[in-house]
Protein backbone atom coordinates (compact mmCIF):
# COMPACT_ATOMS: atom_id res chain seq x y z
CA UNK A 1 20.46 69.20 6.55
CA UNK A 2 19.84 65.06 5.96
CA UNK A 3 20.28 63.50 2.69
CA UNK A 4 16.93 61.84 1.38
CA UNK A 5 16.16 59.24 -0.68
CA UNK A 6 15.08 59.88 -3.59
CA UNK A 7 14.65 56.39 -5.43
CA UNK A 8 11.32 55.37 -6.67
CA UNK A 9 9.21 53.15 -4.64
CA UNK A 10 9.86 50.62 -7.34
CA UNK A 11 13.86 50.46 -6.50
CA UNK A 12 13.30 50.04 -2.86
CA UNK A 13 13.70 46.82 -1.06
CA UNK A 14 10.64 46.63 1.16
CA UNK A 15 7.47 47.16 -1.68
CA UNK A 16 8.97 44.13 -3.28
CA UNK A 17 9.34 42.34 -0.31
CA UNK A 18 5.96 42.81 0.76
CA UNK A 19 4.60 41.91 -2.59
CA UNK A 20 6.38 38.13 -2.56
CA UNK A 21 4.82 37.33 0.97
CA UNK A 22 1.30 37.06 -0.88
CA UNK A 23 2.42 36.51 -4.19
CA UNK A 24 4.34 33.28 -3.33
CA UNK A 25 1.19 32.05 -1.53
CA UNK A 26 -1.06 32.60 -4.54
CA UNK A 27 1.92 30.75 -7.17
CA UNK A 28 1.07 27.58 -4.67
CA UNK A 29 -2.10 27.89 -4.34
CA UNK A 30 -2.27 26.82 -8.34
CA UNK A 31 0.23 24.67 -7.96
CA UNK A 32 -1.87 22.60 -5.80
CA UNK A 33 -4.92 23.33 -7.75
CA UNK A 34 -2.86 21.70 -10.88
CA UNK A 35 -2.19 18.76 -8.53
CA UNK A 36 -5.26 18.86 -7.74
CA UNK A 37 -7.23 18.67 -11.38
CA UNK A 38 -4.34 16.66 -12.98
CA UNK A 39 -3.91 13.65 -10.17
CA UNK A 40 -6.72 11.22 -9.12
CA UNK A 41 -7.23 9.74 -5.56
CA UNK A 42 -5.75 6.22 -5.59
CA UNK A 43 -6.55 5.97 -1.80
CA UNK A 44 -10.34 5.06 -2.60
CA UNK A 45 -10.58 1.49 -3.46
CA UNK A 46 -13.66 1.58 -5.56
CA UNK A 47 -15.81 -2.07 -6.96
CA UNK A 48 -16.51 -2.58 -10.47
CA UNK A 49 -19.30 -0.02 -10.18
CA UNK A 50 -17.53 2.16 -9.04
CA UNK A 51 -20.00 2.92 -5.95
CA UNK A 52 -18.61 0.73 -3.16
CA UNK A 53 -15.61 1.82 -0.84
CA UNK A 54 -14.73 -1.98 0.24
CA UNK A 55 -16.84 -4.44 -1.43
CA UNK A 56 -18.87 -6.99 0.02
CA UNK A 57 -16.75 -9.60 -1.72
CA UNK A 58 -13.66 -8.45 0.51
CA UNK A 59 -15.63 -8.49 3.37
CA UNK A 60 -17.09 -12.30 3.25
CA UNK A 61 -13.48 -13.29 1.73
CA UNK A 62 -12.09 -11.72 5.26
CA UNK A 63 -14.31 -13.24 7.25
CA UNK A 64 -13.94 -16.91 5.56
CA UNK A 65 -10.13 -16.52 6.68
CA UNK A 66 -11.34 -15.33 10.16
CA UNK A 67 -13.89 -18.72 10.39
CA UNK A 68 -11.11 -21.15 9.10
CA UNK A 69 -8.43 -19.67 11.72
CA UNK A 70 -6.26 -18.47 8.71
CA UNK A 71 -2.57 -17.14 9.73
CA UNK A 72 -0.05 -16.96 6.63
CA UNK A 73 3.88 -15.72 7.47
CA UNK A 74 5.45 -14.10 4.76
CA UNK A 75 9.62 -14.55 4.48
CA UNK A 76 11.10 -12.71 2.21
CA UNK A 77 15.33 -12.73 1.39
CA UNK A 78 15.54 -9.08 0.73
CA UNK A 79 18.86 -9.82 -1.45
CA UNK A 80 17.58 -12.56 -3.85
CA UNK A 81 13.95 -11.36 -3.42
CA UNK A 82 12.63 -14.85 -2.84
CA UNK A 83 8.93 -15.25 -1.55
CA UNK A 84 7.72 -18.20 0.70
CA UNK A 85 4.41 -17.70 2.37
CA UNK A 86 3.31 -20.21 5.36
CA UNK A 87 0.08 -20.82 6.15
CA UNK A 88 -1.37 -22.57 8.95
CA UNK A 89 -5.10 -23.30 9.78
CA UNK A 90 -7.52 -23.92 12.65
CA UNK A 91 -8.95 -27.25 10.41
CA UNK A 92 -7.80 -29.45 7.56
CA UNK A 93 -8.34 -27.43 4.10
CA UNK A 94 -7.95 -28.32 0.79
CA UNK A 95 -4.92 -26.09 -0.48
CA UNK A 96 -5.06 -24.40 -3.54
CA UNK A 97 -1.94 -24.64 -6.21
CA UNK A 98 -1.45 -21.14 -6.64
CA UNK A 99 -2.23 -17.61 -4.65
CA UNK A 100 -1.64 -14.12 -5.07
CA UNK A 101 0.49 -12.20 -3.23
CA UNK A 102 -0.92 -8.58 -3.43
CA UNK A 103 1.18 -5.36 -2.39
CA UNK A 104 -0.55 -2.04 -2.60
CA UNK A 105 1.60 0.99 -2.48
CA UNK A 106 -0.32 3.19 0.40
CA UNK A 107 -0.09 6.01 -1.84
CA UNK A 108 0.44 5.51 -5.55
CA UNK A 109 -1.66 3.07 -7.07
CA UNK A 110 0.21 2.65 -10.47
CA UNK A 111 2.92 1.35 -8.28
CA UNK A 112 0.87 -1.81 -6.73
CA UNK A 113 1.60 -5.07 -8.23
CA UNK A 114 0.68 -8.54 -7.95
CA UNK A 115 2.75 -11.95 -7.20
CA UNK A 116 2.06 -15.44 -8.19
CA UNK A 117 2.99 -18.24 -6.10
CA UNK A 118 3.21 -21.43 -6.43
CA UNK A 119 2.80 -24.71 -4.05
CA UNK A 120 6.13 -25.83 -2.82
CA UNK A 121 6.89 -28.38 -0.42
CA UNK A 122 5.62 -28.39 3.27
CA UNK A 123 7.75 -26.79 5.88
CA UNK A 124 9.59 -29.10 8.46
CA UNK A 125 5.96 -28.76 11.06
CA UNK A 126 3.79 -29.66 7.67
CA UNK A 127 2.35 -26.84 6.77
CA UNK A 128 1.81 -25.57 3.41
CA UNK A 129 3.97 -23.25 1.65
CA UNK A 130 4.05 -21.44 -1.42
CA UNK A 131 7.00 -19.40 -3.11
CA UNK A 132 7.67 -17.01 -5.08
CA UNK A 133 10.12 -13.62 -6.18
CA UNK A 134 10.38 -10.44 -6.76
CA UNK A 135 11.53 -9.45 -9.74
CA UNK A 136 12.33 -6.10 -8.89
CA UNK A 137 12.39 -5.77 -5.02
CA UNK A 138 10.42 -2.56 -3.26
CA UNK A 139 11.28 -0.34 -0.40
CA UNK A 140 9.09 1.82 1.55
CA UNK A 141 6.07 0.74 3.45
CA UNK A 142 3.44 -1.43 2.01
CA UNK A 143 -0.07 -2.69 2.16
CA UNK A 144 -0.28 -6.84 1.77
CA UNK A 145 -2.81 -8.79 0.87
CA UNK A 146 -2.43 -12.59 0.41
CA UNK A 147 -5.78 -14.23 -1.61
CA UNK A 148 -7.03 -17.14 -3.43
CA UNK A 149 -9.02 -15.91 -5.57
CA UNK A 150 -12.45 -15.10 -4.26
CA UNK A 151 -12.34 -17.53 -1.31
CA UNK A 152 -10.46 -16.07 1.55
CA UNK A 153 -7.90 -12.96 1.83
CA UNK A 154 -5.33 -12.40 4.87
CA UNK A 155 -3.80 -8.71 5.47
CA UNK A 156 -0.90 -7.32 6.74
CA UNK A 157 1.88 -4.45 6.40
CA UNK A 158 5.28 -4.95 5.02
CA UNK A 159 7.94 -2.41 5.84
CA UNK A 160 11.28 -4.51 4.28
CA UNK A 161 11.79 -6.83 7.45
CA UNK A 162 12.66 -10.44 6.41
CA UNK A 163 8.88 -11.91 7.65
CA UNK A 164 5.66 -10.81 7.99
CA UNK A 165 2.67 -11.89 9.65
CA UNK A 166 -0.50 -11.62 7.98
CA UNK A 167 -4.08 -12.30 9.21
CA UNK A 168 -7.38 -11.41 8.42
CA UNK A 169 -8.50 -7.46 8.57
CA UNK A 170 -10.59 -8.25 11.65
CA UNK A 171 -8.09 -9.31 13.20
CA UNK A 172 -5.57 -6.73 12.24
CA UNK A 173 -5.31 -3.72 14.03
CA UNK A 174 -4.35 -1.39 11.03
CA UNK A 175 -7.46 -2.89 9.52
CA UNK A 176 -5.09 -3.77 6.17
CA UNK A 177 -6.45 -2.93 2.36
């Protein structure tokens, strides 16, 4: 005759088994629904509205740098975390004293930030440069946006090499932010 087993269904290995396959799915399921509820989306850019996805401000500022031939290039020392951004242009313009380096985390807008800088002297060809520094310098992949204010805006993406090029979104194939 052949032994049995006798052990309830609740002692077995398989019933329990089975019941963690689907149980494990629904435990992440509201896991992401919590992630869901408790995050917002920081990939929308939104205007002061709140209606607009890219603003028409953004737009004409883009194409302004497109009609004046706008090109900036962006060295930065990654181990002092000094700024000096180049700009060159199709005509004469009147350079501003100060512009805003923006960098936009792709992902987590709390972790954007904003850099001043400052006229310095022209480079050795006589173009116009500005500097600045990080004060604390990122890693990972960013979004860059160089601006003067409302006039005209240059993109480009910065992935911790030692320049960058940045033009206007028309002109840039990842389209920029």
């Amino acid at each position: 005759m052949t032994e049995q087993d006798v052990k309830p269904w609740y002692r077995q290995f398989w019933p329990w088994f089975l019941i963690c396959l689907p149980g494990s799915a629904v435990v992440a399921s509201l896991y992401t629904l919590t992630l869901a509820v408790r995050t917002t989306d920081s990939l929308i850019v939104t205007s002061d509205d709140g209606m607009d996805i890219v603003t028409q401000r953004n737009l004409n500022s883009e194409r302004l740098a497109t009609k004046l031939g706008l090109e900036a290039r962006i060295n930065i020392d990654t181990d002092s975390g000094a700024i000096v951004a180049t700009l060159t242009a199709e005509s004469p313009l009147d350079w501003p004293k100060t512009i805003d380096l923006l960098l936009s985390h792709p992902a987590f807008a709390e972790r954007d930030r904003t850099i001043a800088l400052t006229a310095s002297i022209p480079d050795d060809a006589g173009n116009p440069t500005w500097s600045g520094h990080f004060v604390n310098m990122p890693d990972g992949r960013w979004y860059l946006v160089l601006v003067d204010g409302d006039s005209w805006r240059l993109n480009g993406t910065w992935s911790g090499a030692s320049t960058v090029r940045l033009v206007p979104a028309s002109a840039n194939s990842d389209g920029g932010r």
